[in-house]
PDB file of N, CA and C in Angstrom:
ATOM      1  N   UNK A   1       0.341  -4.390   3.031  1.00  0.00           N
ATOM      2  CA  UNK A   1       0.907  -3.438   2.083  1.00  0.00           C
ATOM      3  C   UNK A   1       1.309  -2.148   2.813  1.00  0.00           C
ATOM      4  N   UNK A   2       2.404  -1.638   2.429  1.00  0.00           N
ATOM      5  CA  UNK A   2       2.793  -0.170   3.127  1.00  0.00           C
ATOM      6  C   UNK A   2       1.371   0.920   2.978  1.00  0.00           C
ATOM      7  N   UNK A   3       0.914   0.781   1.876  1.00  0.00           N
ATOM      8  CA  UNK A   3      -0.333   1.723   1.802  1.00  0.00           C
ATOM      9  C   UNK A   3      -1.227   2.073   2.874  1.00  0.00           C
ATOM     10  N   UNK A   4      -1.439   0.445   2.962  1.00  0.00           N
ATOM     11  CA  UNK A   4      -2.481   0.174   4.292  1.00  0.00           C
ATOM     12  C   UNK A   4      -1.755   0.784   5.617  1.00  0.00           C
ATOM     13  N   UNK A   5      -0.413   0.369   5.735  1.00  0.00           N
ATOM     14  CA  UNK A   5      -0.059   1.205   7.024  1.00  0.00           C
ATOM     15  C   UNK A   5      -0.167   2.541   6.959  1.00  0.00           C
ATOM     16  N   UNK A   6       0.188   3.251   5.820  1.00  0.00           N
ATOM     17  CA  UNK A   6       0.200   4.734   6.000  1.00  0.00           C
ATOM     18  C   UNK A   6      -1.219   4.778   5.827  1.00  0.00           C
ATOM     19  N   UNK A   7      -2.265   4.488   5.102  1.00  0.00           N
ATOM     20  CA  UNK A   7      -3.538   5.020   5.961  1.00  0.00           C
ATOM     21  C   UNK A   7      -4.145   4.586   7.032  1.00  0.00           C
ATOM     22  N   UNK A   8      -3.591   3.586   7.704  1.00  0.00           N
ATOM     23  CA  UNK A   8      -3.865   3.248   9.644  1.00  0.00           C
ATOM     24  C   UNK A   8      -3.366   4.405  10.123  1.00  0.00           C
ATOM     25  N   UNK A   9      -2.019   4.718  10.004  1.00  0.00           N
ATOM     26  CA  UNK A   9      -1.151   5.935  10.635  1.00  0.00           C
ATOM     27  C   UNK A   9      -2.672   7.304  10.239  1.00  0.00           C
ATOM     28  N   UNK A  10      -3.001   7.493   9.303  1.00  0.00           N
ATOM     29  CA  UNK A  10      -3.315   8.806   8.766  1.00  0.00           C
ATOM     30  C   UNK A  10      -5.001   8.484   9.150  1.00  0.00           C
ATOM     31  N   UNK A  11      -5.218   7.930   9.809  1.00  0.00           N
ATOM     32  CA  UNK A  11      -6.656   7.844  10.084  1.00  0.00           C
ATOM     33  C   UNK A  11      -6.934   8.424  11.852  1.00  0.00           C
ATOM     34  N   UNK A  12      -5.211   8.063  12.181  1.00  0.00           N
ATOM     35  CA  UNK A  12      -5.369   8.767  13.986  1.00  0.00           C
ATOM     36  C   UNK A  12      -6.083  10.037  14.178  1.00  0.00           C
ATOM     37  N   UNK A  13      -6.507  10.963  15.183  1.00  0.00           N
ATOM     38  CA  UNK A  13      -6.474  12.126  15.009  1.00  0.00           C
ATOM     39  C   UNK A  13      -5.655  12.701  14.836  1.00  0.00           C
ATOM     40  N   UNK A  14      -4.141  12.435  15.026  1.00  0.00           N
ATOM     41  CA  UNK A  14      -3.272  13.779  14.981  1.00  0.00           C
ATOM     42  C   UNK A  14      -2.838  13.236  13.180  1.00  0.00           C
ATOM     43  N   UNK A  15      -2.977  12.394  12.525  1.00  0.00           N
ATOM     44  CA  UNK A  15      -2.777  12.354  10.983  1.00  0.00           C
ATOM     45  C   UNK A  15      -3.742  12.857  10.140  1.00  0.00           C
ATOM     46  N   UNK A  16      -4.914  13.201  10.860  1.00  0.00           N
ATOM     47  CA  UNK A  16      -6.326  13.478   9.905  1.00  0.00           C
ATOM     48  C   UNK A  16      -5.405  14.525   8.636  1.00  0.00           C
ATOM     49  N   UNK A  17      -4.989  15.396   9.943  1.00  0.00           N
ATOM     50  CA  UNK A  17      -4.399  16.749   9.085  1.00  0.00           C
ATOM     51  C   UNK A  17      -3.678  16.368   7.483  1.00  0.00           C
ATOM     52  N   UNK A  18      -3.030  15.302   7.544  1.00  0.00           N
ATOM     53  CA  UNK A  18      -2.711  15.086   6.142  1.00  0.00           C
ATOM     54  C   UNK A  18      -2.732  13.982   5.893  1.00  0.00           C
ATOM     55  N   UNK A  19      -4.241  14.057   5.699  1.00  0.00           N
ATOM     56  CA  UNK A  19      -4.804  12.755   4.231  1.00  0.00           C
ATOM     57  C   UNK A  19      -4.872  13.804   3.433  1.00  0.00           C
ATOM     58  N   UNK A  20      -5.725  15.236   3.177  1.00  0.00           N
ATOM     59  CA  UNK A  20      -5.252  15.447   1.650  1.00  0.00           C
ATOM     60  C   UNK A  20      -4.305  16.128   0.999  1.00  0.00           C
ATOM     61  N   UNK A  21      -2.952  16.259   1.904  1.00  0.00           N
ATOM     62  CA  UNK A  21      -1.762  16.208   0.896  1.00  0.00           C
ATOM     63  C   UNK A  21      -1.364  14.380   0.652  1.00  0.00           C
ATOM     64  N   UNK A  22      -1.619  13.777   1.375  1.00  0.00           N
ATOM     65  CA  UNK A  22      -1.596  12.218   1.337  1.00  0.00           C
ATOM     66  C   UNK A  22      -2.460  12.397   0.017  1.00  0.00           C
ATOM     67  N   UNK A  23      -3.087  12.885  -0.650  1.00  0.00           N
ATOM     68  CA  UNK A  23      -3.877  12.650  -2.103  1.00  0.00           C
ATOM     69  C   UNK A  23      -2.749  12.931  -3.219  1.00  0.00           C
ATOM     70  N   UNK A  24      -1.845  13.258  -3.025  1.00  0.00           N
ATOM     71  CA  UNK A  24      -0.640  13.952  -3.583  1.00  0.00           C
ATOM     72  C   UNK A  24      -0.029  12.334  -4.320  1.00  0.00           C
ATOM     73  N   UNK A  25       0.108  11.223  -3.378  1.00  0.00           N
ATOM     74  CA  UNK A  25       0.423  10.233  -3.483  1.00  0.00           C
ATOM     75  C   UNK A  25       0.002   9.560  -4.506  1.00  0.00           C
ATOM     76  N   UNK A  26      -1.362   9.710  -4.884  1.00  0.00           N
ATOM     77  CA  UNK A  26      -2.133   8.967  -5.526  1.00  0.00           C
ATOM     78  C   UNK A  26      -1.610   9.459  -7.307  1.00  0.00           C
ATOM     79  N   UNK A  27      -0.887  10.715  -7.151  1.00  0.00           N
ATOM     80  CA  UNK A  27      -0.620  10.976  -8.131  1.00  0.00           C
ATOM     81  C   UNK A  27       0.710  10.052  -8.929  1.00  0.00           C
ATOM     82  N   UNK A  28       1.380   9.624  -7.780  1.00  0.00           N
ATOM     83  CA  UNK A  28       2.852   8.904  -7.927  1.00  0.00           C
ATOM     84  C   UNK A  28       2.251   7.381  -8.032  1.00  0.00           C
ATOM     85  N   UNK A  29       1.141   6.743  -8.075  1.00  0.00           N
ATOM     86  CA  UNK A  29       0.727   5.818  -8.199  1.00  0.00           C
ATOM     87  C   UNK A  29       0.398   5.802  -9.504  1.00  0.00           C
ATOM     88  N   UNK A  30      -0.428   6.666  -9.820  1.00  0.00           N
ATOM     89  CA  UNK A  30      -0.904   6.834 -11.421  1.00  0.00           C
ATOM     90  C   UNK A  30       0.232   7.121 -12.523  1.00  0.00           C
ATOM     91  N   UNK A  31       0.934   7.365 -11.860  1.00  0.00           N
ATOM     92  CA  UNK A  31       2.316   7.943 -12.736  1.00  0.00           C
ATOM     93  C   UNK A  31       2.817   6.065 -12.694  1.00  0.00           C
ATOM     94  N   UNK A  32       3.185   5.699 -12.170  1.00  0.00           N
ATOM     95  CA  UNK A  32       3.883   4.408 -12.058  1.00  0.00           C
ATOM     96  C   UNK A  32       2.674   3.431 -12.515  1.00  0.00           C
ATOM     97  N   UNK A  33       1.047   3.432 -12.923  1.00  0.00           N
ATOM     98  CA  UNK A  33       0.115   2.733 -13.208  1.00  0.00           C
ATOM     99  C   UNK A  33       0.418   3.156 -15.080  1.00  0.00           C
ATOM    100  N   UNK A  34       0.638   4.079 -15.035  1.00  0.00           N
ATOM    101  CA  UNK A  34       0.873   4.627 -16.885  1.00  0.00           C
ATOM    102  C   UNK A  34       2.164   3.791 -17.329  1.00  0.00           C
ATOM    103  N   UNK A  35       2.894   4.330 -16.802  1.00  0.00           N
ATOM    104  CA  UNK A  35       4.506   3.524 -16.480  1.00  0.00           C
ATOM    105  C   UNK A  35       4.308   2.395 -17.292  1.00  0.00           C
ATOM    106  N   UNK A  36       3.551   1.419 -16.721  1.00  0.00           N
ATOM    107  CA  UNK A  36       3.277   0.212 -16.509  1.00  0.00           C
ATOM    108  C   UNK A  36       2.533  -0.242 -17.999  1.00  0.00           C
ATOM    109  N   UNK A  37       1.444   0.072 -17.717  1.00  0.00           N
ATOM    110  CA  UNK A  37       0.716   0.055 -19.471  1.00  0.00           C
ATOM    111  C   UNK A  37       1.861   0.477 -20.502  1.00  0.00           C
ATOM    112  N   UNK A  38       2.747   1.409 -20.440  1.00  0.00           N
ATOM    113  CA  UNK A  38       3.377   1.980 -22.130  1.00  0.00           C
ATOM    114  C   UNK A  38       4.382   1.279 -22.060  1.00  0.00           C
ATOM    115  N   UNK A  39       4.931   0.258 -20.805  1.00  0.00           N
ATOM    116  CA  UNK A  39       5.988  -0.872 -20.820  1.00  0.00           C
ATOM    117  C   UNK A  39       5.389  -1.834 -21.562  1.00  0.00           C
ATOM    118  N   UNK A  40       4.251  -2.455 -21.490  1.00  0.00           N
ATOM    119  CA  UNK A  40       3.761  -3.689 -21.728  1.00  0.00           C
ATOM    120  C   UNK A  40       3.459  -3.233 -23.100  1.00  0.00           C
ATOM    121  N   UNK A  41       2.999  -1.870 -23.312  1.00  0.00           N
ATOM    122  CA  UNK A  41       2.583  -1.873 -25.094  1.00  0.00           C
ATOM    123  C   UNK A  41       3.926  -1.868 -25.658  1.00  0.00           C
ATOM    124  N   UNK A  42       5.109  -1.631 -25.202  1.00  0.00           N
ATOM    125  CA  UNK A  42       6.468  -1.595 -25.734  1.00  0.00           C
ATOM    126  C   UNK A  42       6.770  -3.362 -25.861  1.00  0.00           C
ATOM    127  N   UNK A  43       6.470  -3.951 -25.103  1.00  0.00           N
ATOM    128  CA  UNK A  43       6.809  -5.456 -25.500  1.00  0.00           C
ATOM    129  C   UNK A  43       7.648  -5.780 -24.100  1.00  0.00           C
ATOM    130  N   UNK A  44       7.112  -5.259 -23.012  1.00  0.00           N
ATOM    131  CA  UNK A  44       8.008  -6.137 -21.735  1.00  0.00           C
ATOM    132  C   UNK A  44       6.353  -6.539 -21.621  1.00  0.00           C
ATOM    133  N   UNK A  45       6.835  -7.575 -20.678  1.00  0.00           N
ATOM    134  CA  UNK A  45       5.905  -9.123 -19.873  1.00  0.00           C
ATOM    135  C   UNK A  45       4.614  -8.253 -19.465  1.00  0.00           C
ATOM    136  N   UNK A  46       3.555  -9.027 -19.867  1.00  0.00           N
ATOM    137  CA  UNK A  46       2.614  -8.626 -19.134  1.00  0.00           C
ATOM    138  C   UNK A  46       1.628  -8.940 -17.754  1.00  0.00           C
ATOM    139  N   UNK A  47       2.997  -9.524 -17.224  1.00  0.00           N
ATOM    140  CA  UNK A  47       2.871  -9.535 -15.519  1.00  0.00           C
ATOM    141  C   UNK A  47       3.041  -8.148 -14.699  1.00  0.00           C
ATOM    142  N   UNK A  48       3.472  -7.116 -15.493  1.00  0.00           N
ATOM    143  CA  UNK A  48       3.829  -5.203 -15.519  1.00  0.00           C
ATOM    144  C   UNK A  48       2.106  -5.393 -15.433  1.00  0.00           C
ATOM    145  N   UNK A  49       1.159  -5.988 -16.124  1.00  0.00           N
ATOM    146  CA  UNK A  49      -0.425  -5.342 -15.445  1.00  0.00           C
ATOM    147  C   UNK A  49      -0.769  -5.872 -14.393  1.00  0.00           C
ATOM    148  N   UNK A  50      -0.500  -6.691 -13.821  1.00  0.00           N
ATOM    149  CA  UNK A  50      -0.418  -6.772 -12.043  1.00  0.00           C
ATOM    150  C   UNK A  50      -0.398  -5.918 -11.206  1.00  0.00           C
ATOM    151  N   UNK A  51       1.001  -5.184 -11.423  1.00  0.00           N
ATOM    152  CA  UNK A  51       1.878  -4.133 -11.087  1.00  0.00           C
ATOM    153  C   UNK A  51       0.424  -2.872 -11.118  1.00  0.00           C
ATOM    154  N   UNK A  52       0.676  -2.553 -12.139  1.00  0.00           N
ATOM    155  CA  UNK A  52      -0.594  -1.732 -13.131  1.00  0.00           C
ATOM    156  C   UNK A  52      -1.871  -1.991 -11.880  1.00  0.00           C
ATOM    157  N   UNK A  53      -2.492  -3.156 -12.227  1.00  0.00           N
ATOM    158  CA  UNK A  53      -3.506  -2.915 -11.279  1.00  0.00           C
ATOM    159  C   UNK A  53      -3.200  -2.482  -9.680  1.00  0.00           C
ATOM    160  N   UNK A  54      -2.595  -3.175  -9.131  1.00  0.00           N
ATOM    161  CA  UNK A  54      -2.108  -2.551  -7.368  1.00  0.00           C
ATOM    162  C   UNK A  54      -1.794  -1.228  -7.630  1.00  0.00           C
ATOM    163  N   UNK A  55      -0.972  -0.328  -8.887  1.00  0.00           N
ATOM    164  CA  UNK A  55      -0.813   0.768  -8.327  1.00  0.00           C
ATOM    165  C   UNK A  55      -2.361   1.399  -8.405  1.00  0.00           C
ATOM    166  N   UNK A  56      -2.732   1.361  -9.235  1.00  0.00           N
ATOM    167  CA  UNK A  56      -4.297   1.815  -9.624  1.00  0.00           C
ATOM    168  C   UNK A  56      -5.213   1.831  -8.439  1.00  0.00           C
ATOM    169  N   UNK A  57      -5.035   0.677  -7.486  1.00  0.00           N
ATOM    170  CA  UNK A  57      -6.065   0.280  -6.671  1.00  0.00           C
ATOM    171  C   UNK A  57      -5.597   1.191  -5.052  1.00  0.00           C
ATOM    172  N   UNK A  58      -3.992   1.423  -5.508  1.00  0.00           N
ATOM    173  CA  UNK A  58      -3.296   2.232  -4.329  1.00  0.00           C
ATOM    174  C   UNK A  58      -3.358   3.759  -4.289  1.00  0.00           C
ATOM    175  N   UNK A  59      -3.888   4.392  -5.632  1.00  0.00           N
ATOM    176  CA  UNK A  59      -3.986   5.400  -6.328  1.00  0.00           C
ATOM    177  C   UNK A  59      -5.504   5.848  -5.680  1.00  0.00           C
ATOM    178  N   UNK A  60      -6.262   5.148  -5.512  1.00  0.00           N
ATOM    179  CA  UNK A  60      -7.736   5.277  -5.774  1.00  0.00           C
ATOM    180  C   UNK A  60      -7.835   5.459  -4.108  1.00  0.00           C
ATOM    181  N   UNK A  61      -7.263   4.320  -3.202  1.00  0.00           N
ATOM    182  CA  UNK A  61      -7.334   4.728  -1.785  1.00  0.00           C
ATOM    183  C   UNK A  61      -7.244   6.084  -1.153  1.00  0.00           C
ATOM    184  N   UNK A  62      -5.525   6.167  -1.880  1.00  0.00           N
ATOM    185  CA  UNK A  62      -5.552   8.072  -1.873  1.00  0.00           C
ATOM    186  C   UNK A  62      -6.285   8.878  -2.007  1.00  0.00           C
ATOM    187  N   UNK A  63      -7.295   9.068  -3.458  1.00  0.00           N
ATOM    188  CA  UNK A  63      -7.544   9.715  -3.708  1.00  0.00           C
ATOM    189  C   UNK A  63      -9.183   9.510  -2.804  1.00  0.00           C
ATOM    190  N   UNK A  64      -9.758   8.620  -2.832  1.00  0.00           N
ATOM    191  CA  UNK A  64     -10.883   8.419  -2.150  1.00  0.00           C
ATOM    192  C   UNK A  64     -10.222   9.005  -0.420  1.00  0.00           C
ATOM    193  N   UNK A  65      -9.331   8.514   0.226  1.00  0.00           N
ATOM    194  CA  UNK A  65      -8.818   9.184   1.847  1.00  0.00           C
ATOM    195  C   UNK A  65      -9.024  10.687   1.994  1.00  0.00           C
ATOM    196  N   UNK A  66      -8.488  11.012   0.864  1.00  0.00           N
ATOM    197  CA  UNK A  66      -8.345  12.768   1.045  1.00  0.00           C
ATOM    198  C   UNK A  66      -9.652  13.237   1.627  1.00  0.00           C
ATOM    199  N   UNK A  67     -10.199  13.468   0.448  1.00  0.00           N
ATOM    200  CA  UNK A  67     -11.820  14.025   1.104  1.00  0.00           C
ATOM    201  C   UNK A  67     -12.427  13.237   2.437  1.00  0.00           C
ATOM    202  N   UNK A  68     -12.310  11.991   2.664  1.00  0.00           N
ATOM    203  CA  UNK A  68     -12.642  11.705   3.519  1.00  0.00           C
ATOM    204  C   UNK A  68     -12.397  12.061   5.059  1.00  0.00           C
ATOM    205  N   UNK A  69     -10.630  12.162   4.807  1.00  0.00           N
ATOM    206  CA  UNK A  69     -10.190  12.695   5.851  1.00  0.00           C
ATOM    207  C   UNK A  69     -10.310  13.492   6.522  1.00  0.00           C
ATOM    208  N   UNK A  70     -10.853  14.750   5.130  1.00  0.00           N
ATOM    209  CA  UNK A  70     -11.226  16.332   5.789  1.00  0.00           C
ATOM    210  C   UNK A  70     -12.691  16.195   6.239  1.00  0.00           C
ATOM    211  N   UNK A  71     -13.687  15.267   6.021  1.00  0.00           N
ATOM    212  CA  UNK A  71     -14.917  14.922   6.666  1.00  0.00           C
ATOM    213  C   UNK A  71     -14.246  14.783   8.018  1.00  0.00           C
ATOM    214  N   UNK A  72     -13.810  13.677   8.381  1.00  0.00           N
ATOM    215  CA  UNK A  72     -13.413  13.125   9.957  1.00  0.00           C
ATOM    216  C   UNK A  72     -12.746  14.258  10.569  1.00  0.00           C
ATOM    217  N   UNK A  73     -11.979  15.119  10.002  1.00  0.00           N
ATOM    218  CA  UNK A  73     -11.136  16.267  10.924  1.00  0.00           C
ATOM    219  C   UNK A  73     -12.330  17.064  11.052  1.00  0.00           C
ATOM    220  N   UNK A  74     -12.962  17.272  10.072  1.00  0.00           N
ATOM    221  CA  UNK A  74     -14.023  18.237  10.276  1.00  0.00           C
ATOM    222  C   UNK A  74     -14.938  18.069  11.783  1.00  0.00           C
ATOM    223  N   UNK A  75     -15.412  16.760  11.338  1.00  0.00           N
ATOM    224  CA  UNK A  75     -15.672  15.861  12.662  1.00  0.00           C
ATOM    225  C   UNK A  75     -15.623  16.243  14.181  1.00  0.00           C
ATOM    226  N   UNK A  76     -13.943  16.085  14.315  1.00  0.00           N
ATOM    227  CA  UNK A  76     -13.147  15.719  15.087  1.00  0.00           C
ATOM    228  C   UNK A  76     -13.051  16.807  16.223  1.00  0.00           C
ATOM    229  N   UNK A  77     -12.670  17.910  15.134  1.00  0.00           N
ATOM    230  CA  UNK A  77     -12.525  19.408  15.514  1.00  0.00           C
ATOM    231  C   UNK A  77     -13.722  20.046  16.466  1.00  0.00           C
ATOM    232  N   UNK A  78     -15.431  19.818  15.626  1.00  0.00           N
ATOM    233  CA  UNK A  78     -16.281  19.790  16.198  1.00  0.00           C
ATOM    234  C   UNK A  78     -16.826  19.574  17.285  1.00  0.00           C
ATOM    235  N   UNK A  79     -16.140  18.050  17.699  1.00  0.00           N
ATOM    236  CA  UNK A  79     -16.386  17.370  18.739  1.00  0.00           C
ATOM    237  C   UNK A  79     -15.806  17.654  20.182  1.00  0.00           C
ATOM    238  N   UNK A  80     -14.647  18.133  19.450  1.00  0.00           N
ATOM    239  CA  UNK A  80     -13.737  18.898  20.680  1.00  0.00           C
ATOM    240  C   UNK A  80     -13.847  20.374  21.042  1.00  0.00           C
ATOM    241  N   UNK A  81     -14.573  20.878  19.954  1.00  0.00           N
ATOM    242  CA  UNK A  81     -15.071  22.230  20.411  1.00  0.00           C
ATOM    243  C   UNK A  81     -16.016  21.987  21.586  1.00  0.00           C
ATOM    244  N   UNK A  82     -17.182  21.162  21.260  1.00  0.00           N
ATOM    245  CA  UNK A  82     -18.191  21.125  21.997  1.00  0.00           C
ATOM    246  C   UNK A  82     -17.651  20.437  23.669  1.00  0.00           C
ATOM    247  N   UNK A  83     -16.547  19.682  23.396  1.00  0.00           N
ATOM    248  CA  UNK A  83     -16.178  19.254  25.009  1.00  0.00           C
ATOM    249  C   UNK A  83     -15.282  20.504  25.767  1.00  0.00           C
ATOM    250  N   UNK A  84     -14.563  21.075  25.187  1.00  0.00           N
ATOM    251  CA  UNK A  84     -14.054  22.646  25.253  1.00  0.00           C
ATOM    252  C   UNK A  84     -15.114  23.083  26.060  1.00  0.00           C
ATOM    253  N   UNK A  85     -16.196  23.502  25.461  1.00  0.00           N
ATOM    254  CA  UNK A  85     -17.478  24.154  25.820  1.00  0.00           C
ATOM    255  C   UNK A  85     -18.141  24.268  26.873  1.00  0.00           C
ATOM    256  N   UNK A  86     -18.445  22.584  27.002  1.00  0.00           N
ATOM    257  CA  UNK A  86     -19.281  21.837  28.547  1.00  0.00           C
ATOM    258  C   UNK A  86     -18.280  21.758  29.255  1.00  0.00           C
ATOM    259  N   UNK A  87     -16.987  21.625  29.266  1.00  0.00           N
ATOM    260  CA  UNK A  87     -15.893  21.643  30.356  1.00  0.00           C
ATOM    261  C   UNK A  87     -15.687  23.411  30.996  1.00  0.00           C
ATOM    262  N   UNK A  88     -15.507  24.444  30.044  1.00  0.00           N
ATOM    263  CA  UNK A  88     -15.950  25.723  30.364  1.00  0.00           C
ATOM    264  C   UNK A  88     -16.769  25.851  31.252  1.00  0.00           C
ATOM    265  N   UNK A  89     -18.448  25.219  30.777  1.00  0.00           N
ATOM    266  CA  UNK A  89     -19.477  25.838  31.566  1.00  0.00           C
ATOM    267  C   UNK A  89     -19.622  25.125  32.623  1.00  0.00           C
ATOM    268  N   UNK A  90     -19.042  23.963  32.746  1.00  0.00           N
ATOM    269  CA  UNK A  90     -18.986  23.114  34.089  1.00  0.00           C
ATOM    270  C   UNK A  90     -18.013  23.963  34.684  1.00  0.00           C
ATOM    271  N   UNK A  91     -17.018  24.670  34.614  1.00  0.00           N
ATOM    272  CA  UNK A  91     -16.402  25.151  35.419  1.00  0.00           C
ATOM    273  C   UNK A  91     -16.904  26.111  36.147  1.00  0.00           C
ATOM    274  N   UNK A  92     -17.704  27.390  35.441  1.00  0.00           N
ATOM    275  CA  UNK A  92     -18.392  28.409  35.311  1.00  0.00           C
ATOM    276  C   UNK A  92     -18.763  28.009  36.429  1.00  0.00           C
ATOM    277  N   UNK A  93     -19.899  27.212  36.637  1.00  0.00           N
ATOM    278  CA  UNK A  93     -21.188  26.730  37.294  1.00  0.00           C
ATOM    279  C   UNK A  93     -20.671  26.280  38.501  1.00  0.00           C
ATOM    280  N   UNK A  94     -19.170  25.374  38.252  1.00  0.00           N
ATOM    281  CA  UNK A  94     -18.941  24.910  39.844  1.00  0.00           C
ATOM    282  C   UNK A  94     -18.218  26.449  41.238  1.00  0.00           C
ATOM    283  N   UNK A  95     -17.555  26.975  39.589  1.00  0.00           N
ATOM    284  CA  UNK A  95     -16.896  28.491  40.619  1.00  0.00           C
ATOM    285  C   UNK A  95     -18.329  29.190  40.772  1.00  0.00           C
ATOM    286  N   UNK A  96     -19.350  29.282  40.195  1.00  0.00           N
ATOM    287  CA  UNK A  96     -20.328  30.182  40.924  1.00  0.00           C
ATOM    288  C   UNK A  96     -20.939  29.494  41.914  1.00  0.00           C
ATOM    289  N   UNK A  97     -21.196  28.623  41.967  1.00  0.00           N
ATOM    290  CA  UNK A  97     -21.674  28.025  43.131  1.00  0.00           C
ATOM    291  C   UNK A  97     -20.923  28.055  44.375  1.00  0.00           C
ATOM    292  N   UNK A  98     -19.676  28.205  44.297  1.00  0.00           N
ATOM    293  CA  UNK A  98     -18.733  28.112  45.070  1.00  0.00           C
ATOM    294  C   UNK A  98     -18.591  29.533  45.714  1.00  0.00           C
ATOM    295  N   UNK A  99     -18.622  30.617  44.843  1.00  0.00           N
ATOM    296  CA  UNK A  99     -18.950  32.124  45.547  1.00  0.00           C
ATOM    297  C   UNK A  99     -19.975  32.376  46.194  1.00  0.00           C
ATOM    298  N   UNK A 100     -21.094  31.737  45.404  1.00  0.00           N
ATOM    299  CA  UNK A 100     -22.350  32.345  46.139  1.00  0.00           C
ATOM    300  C   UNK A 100     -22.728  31.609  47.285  1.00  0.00           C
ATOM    301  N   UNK A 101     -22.082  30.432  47.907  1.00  0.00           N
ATOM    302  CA  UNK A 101     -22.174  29.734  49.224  1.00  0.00           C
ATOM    303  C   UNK A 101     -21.830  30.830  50.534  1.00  0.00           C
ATOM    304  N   UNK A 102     -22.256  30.788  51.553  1.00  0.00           N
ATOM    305  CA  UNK A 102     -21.752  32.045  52.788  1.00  0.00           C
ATOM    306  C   UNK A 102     -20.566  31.127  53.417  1.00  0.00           C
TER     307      UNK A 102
END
């Protein structure tokens, strides 16, 4: 399903950043899941709740990704602070050692 690709794409680090406007989506799912129900109560086929369910179930990914996403960036960010950090003080440590030799 395209869904599934755009949240493979949005799970990289450089997509974290938008899973939750990617929640935005979930709104155009629910819109097209309503769609769907007030067709079938109008009298078209009710193979439209098929439809209905996948958008629902595509709706819910969204909306469940978002928050998640900002967990993992949160994550992510963290993780790279701290290698930032030890790469700093490894440097620190190798240039002082390096001065204070005669």
């Amino acid at each position: 399903m395209p869904t599934n690709i755009l949240l493979a794409k949005l799970r990289t680090r450089r997509g974290l950043k938008w899973g939750v406007p990617a929640m935005g989506l979930a709104l155009v799912y629910l819109f097209a899941a309503a769609t769907c129900v007030t067709l079938v109560e109008r009298g078209w086929s009710p193979w439209l709740y098929l439809v209905f369910a996948i958008c629902l179930w595509n709706a819910l990914k969204f909306l469940l990704f978002g928050p998640i996403s900002a967990i993992l960036l949160i994550r992510a960010r963290i993780t790279e602070r701290r290698a930032r950090r030890r790469d700093l003080r490894a440097e620190r440590l190798s240039g002082a050692v390096a001065v204070s030799r005669p």
